[in-house]
C-alpha atoms as a PDB file:
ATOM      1  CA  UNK A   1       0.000   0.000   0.000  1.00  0.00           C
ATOM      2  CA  UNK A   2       1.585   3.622  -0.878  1.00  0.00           C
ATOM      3  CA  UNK A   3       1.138   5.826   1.815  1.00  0.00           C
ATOM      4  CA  UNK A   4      -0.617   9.512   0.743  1.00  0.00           C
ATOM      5  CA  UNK A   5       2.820  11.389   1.303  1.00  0.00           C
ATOM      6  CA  UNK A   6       3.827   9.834  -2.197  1.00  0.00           C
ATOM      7  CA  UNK A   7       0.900  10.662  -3.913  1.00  0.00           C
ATOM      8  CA  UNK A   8       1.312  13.982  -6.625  1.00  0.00           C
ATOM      9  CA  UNK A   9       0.114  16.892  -5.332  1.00  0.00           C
ATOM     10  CA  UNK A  10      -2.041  19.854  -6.671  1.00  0.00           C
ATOM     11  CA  UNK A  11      -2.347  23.332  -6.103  1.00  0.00           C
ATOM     12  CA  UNK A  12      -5.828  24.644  -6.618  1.00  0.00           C
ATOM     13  CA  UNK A  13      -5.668  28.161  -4.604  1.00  0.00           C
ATOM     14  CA  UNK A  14      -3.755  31.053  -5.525  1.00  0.00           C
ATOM     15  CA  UNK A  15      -3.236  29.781  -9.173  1.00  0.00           C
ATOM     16  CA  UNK A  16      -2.753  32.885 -11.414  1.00  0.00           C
ATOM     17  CA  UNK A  17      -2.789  32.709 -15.580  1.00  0.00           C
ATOM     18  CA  UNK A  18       0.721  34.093 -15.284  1.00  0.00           C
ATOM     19  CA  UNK A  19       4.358  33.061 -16.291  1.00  0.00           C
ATOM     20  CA  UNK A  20       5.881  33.855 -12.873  1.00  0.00           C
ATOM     21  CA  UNK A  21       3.459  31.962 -10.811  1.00  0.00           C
ATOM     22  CA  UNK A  22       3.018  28.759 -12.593  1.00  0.00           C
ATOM     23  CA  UNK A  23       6.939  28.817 -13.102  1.00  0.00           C
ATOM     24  CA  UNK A  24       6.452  29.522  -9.561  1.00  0.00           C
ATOM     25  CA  UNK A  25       4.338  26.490  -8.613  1.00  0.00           C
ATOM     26  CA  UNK A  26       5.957  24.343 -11.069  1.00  0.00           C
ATOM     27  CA  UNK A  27       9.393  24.838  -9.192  1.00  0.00           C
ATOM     28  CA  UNK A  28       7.072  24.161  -5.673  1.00  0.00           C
ATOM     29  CA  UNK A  29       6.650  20.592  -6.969  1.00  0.00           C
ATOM     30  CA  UNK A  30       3.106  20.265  -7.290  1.00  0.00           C
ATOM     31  CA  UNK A  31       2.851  18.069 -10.464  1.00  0.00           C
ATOM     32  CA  UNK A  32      -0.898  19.918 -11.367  1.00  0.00           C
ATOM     33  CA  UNK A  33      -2.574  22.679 -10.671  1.00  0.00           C
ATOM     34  CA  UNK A  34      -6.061  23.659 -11.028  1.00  0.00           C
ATOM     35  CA  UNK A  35      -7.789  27.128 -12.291  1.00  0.00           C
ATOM     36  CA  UNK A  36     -10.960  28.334 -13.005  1.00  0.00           C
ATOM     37  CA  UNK A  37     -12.680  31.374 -13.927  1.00  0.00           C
ATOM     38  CA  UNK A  38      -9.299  32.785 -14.225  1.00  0.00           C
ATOM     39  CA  UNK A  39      -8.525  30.806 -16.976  1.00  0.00           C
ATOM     40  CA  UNK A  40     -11.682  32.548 -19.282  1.00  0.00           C
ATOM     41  CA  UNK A  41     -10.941  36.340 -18.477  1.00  0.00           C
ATOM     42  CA  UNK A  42     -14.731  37.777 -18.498  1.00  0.00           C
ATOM     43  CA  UNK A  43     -13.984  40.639 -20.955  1.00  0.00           C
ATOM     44  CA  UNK A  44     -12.356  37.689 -23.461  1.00  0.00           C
ATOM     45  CA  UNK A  45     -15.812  35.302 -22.906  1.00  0.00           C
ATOM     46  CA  UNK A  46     -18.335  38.151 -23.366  1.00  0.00           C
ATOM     47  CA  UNK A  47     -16.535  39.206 -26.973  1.00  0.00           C
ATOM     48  CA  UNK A  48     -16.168  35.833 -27.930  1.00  0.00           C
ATOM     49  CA  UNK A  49     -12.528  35.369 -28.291  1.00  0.00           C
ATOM     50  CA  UNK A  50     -11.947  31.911 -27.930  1.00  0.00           C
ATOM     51  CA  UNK A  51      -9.046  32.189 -29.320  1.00  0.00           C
ATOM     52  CA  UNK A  52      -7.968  34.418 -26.598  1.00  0.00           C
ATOM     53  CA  UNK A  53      -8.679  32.080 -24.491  1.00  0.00           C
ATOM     54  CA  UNK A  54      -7.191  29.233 -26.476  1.00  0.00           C
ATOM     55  CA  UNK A  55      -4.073  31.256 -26.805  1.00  0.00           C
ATOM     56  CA  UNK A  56      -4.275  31.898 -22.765  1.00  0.00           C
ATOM     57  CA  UNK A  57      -4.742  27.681 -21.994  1.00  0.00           C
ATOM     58  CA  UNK A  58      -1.651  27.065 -25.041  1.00  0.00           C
ATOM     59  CA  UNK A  59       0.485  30.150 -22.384  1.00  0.00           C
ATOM     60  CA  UNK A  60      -0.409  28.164 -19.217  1.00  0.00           C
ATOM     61  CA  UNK A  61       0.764  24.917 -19.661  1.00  0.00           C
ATOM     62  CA  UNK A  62       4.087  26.050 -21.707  1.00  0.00           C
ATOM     63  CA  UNK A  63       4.740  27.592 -18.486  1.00  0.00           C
ATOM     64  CA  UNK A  64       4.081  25.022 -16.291  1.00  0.00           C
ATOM     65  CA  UNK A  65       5.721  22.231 -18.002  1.00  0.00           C
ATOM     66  CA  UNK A  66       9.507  24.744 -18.266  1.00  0.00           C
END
């Protein structure tokens, strides 16, 4: 049986679409992380830019994985 310290962990508070804190979290350890709304910026769902977004998603998990 594998004990919970050697399971993965993920960071799902204080996640921000940006380089420095997913480099940030990255370097932490945590092999995930979770975000929500601030992953589909209000202004960029209202006009319709999914590409925006798409773009935004593509940003994140370059960052993450560096």
């Amino acid at each position: 049986m594998r004990s919970w310290m050697a399971c993965p962990d993920m960071a799902t508070g204080a996640v921000e679409p940006t380089e420095d804190n997913l480099k940030s979290w990255a370097a932490s350890g945590v092999t995930a992380v979770g975000m929500g709304s601030k992953l589909f910026p209000k202004d960029k769902l209202a006009a319709g830019d999914w590409a925006g977004i798409a773009a935004l998603c593509a940003d994140c998990l370059k960052w993450f994985r560096r």
